[in-house]
Protein backbone atom coordinates (compact mmCIF):
# COMPACT_ATOMS: atom_id res chain seq x y z
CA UNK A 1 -25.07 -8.71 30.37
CA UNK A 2 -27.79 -5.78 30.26
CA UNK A 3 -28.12 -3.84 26.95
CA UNK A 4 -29.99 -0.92 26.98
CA UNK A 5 -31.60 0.53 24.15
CA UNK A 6 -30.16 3.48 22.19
CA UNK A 7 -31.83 5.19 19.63
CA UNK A 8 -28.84 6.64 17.93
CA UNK A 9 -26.93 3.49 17.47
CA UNK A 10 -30.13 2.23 16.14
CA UNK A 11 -30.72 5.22 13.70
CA UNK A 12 -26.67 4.66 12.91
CA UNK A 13 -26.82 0.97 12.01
CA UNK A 14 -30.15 1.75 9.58
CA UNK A 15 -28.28 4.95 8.06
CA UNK A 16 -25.56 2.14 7.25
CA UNK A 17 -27.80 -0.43 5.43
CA UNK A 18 -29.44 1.94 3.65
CA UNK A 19 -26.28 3.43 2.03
CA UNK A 20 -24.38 0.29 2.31
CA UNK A 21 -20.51 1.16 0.87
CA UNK A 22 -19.52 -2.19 1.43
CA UNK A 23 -19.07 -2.79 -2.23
CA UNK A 24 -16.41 -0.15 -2.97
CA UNK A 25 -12.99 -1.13 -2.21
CA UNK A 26 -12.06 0.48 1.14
CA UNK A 27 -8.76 2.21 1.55
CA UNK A 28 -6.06 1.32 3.55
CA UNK A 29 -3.44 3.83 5.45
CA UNK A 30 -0.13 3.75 4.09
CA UNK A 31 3.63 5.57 4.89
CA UNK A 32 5.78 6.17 2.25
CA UNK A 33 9.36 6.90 1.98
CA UNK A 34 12.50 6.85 0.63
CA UNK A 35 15.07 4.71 2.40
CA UNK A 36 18.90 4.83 0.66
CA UNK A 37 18.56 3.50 -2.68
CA UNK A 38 14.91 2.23 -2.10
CA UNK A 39 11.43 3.47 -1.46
CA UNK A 40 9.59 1.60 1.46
CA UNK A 41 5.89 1.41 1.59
CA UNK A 42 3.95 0.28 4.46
CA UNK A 43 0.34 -0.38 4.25
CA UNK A 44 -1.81 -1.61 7.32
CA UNK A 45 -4.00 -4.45 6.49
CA UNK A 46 -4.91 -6.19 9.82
CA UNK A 47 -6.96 -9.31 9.90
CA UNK A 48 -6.40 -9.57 5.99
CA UNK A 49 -5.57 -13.20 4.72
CA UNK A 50 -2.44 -12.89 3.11
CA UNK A 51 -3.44 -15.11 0.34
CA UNK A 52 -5.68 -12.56 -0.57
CA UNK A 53 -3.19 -9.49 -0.45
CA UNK A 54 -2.58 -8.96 -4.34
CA UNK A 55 0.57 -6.79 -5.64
CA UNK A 56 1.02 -5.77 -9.23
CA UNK A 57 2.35 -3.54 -11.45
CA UNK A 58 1.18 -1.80 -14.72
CA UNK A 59 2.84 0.91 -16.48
CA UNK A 60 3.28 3.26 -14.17
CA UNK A 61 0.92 2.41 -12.10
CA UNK A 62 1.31 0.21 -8.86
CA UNK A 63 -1.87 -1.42 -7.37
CA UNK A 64 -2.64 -3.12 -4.06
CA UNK A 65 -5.62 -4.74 -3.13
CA UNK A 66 -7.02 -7.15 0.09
CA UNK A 67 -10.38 -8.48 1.08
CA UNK A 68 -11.24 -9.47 4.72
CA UNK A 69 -14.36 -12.07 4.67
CA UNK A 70 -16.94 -11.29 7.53
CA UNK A 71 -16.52 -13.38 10.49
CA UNK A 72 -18.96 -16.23 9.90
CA UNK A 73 -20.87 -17.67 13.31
CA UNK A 74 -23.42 -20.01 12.86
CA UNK A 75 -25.86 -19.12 15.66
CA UNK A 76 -24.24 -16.08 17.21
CA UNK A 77 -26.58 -12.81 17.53
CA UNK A 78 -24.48 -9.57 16.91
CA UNK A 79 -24.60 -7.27 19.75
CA UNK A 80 -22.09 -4.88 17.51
CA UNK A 81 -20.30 -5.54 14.40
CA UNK A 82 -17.85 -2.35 14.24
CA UNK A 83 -14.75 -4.28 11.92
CA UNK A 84 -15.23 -3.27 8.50
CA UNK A 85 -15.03 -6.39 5.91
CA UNK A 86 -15.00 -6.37 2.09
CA UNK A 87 -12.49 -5.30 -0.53
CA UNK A 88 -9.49 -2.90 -0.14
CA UNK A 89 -7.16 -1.19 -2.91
CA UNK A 90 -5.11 1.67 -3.38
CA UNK A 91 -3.32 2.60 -6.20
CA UNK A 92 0.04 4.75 -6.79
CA UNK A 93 1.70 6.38 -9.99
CA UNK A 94 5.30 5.18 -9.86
CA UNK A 95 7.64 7.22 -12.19
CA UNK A 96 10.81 5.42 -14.72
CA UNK A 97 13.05 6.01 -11.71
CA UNK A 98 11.78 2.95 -9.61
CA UNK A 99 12.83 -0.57 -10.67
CA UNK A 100 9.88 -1.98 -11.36
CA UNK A 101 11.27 -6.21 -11.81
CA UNK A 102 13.16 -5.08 -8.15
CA UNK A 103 9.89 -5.09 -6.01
CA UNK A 104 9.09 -7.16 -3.72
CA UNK A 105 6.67 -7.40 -1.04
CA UNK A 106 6.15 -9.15 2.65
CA UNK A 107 3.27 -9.05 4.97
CA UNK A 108 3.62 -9.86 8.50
CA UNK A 109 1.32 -9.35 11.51
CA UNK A 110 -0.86 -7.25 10.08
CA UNK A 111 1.16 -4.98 8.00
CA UNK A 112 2.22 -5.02 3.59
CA UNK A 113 5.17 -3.76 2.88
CA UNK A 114 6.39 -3.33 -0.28
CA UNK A 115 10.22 -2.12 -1.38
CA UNK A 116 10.56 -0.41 -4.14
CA UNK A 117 14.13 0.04 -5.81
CA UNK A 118 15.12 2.70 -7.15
CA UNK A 119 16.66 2.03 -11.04
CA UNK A 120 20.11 2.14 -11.12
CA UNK A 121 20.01 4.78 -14.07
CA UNK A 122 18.07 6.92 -11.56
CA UNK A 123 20.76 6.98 -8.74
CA UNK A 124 22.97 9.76 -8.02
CA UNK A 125 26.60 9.32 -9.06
CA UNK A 126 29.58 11.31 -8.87
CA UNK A 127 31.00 12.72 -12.23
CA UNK A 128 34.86 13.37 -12.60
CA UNK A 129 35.76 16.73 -13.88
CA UNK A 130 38.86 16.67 -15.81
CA UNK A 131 41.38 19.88 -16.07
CA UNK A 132 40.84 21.37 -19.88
CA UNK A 133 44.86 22.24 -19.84
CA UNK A 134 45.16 18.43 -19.41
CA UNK A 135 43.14 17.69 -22.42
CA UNK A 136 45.32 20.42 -24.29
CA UNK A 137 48.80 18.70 -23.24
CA UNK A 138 47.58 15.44 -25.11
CA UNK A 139 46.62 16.64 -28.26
CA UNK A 140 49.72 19.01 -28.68
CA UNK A 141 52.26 16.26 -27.83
């Protein structure tokens, strides 16, 4: 295979070292939403070991976090390395309405998701309104 030389990818892999993010935690894309009586959240995390996917709660605050480990090969020379590797996190403020000892979370090719119940305190319900002349009839008789 031929490779030629170009300058910009060159200049573009030294702007990289130089202000090398890899340390921060990168962030992964999420969807969010509310599904009946639960939230749903998604969060792609391809490649990611999933004994390294971590899921907690504290207060009101609900924290996910990954790492993918650079591909290791002994005696390969790069021609690119584009997939980004290190830490990942996000965090989200969940309010008293969720069910916070409810959650669970699965993570299957590729993907986190995490269901969030909604407290049962928190749920819409239906409130029976009772006729006052009722209530009137009852204490008179």
């Amino acid at each position: 295979m031929s490779m030629s030389f170009d300058p910009f990818t060159q200049l573009d892999r030294l702007a990289q070292s130089l202000f090398d993010t890899s340390r921060q935690p990168r962030i992964m894309p999420v969807d969010l939403f509310r599904e009946g009586e639960q939230y749903v959240l998604s969060a792609d995390l391809p490649g990611i070991d999933p004994g390294s996917v971590d899921v907690d709660v504290d207060g009101h605050v609900l924290t996910i976090r990954a790492e993918r480990t650079a591909a290791a090969r002994e005696g390969a020379r790069w021609l690119t390395q584009e997939r980004p590797f290190g830490s990942y996190m996000r965090q989200f403020t969940i309010g008293d309405d969720v069910d916070v000892e409810g959650i669970s979370a699965s993570y299957d090719n590729g993907v986190l998701s995490v269901v969030i119940p909604i407290a049962e305190r928190a749920r819409p319900r239906k409130i029976t309104v009772e006729s006052a002349s009722k209530s009137n009839k009852a204490v008179t008789a």
